[in-house]
Protein backbone atom coordinates (compact mmCIF):
# COMPACT_ATOMS: atom_id res chain seq x y z
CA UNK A 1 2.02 47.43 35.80
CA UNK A 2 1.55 49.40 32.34
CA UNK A 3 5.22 48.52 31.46
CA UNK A 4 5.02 44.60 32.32
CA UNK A 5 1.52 44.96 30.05
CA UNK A 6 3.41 47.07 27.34
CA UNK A 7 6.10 44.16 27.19
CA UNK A 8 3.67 41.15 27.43
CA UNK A 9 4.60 39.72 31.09
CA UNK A 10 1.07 39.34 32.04
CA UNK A 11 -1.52 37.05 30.39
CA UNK A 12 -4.45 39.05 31.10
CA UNK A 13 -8.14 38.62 29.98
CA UNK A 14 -10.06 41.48 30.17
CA UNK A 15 -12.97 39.87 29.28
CA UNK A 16 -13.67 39.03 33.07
CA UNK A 17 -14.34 42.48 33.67
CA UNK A 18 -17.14 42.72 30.92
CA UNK A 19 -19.83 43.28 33.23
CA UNK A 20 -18.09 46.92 34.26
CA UNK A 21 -18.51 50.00 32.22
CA UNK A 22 -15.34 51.93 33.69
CA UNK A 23 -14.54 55.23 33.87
CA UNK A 24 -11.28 56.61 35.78
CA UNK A 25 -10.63 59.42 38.32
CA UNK A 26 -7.40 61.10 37.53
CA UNK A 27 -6.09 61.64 41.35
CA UNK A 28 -4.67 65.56 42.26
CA UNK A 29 -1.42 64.12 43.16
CA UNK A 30 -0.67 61.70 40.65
CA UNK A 31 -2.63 63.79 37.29
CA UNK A 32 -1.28 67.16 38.58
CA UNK A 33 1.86 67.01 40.71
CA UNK A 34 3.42 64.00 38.79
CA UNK A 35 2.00 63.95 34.95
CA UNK A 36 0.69 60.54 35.23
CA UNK A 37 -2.56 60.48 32.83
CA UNK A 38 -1.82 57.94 30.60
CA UNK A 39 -0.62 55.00 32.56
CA UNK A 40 -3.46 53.96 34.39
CA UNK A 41 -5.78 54.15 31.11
CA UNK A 42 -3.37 52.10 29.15
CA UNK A 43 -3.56 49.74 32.11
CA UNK A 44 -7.36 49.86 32.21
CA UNK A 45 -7.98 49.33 28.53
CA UNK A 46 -6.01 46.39 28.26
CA UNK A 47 -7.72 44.54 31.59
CA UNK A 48 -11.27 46.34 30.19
CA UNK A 49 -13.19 46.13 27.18
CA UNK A 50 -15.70 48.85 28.31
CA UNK A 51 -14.19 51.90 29.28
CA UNK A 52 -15.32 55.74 28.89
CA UNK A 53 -13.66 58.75 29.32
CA UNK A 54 -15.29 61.49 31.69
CA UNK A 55 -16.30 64.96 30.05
CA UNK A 56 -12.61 66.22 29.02
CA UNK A 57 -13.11 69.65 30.90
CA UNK A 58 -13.08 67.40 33.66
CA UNK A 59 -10.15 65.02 33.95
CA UNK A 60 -5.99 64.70 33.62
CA UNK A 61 -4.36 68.21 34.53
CA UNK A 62 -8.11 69.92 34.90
CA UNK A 63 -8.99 66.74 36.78
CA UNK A 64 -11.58 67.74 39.48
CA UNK A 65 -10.96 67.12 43.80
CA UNK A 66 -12.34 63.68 45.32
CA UNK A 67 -13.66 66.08 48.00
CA UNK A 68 -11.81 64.49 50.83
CA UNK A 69 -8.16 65.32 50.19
CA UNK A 70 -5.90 67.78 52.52
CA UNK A 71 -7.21 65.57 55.84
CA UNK A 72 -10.68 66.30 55.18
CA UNK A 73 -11.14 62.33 55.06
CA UNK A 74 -12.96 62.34 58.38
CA UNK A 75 -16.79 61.61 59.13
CA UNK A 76 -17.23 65.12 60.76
CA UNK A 77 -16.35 66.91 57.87
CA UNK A 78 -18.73 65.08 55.70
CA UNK A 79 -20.53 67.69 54.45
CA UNK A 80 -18.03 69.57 53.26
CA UNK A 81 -16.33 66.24 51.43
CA UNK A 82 -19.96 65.64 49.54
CA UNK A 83 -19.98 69.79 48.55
CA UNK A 84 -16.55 69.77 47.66
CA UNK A 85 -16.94 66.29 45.36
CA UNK A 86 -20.20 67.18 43.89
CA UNK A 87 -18.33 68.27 40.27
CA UNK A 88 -16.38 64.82 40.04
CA UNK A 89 -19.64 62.83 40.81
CA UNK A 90 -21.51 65.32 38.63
CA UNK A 91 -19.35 64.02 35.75
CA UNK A 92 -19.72 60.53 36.74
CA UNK A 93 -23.15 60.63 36.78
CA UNK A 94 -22.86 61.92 33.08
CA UNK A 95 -21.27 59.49 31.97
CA UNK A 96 -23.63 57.03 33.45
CA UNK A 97 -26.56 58.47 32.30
CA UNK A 98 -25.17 58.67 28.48
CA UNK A 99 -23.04 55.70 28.85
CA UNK A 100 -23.87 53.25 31.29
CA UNK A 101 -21.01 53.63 33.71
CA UNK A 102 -21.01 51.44 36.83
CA UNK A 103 -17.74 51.89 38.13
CA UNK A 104 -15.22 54.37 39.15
CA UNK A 105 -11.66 53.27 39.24
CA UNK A 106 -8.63 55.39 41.06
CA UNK A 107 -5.40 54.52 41.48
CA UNK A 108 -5.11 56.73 45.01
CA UNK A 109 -5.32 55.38 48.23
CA UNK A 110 -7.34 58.43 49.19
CA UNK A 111 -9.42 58.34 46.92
CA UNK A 112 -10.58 54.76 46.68
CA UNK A 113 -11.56 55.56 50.46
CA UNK A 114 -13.48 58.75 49.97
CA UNK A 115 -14.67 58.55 46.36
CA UNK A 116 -16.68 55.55 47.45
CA UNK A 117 -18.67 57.56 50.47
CA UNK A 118 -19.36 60.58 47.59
CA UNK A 119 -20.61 57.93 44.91
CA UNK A 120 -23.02 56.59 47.75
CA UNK A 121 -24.02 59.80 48.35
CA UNK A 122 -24.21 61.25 44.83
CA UNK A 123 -24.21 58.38 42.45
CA UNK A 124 -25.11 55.33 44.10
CA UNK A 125 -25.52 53.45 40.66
CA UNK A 126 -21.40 53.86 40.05
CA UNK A 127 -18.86 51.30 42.30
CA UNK A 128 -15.73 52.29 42.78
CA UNK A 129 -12.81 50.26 42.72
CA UNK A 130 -8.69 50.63 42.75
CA UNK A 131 -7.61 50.07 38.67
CA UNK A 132 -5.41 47.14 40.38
CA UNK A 133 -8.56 45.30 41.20
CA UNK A 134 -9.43 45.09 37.67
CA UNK A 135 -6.44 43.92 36.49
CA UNK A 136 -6.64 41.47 39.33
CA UNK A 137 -9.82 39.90 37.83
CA UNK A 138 -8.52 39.93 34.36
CA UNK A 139 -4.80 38.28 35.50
CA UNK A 140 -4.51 34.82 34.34
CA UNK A 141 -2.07 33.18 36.40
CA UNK A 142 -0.61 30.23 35.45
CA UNK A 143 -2.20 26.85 36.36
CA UNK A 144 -5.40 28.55 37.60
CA UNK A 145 -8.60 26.90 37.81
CA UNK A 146 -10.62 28.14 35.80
CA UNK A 147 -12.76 31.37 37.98
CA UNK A 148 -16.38 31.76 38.31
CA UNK A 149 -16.17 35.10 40.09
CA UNK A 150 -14.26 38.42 40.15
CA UNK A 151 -12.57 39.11 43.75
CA UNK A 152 -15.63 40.54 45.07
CA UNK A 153 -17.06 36.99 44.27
CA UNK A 154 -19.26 38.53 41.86
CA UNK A 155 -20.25 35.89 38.98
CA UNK A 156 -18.51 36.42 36.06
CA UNK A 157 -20.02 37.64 32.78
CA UNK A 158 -21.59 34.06 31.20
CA UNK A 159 -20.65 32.31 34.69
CA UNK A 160 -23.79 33.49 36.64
CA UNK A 161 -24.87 29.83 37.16
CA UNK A 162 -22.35 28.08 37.79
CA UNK A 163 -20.37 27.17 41.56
């Protein structure tokens, strides 16, 4: 996705996501085991015109657990998963307290699953959705009518009234 948005293939407005304040997770596998840290921000600031970085002690290669990784992603181990997430929701609920953050975007499986149990839990102000959602609101395909709502069928930013 960040290299058919690098070389213009998608017609994207990212003003469709303007009532989100995002923030991003950087996932252990992907930020640690594979490098990937700037991708999915590149990505996100181009579908996003509101988006804010976590403390830096706290994300890409120092990037904190979800909680729920190593199988742990099971209701009878939820205590444990809302202990071992506290620090990531501690920094999201930084950054929405200083910033206004209401969502949480991943780009892991895993975590879109278990980071949204530990945000109800910890930070039940923050959403949290997969970074391919919000480019999904702000793709413009071709010949589309012209959209109301996001695909949560939220109204969209100056939309609110309308059907």
């Amino acid at each position: 996705t960040a290299d058919l948005i690098a070389h213009g293939k998608l017609k994207l407005d990212p003003s469709r996501n303007d009532y989100l304040i995002v923030t991003f997770h950087d996932s252990c596998n992907t930020s640690r085991a594979m490098g990937i840290f700037e991708e999915p921000r590149f990505i996100i600031k181009n579908v996003c015109n509101n988006f804010v970085e976590m403390p830096e002690n706290t994300i890409r290669e120092k990037t904190f657990c979800c909680g729920s990784g190593s199988g742990l992603n099971a209701d009878e181990y939820m205590e444990i998963r809302m202990r071992g997430g506290f620090p990531r929701a501690n920094a999201v609920e930084y950054v929405h307290r200083e910033y206004g953050v209401n969502t949480l975007a991943c780009i892991c499986a895993i975590d879109r699953a278990t980071l949204t149990s530990l945000m109800k839990y910890w930070v039940p102000w923050v959403e949290v959705c997969g970074v391919h959602e919000l480019v999904g609101n702000a793709l413009i395909m071709e010949g589309e009518k012209e959209r109301t709502t996001d695909l949560r069928y939220r109204p969209l930013k100056g939309k609110e009234g309308e059907v």
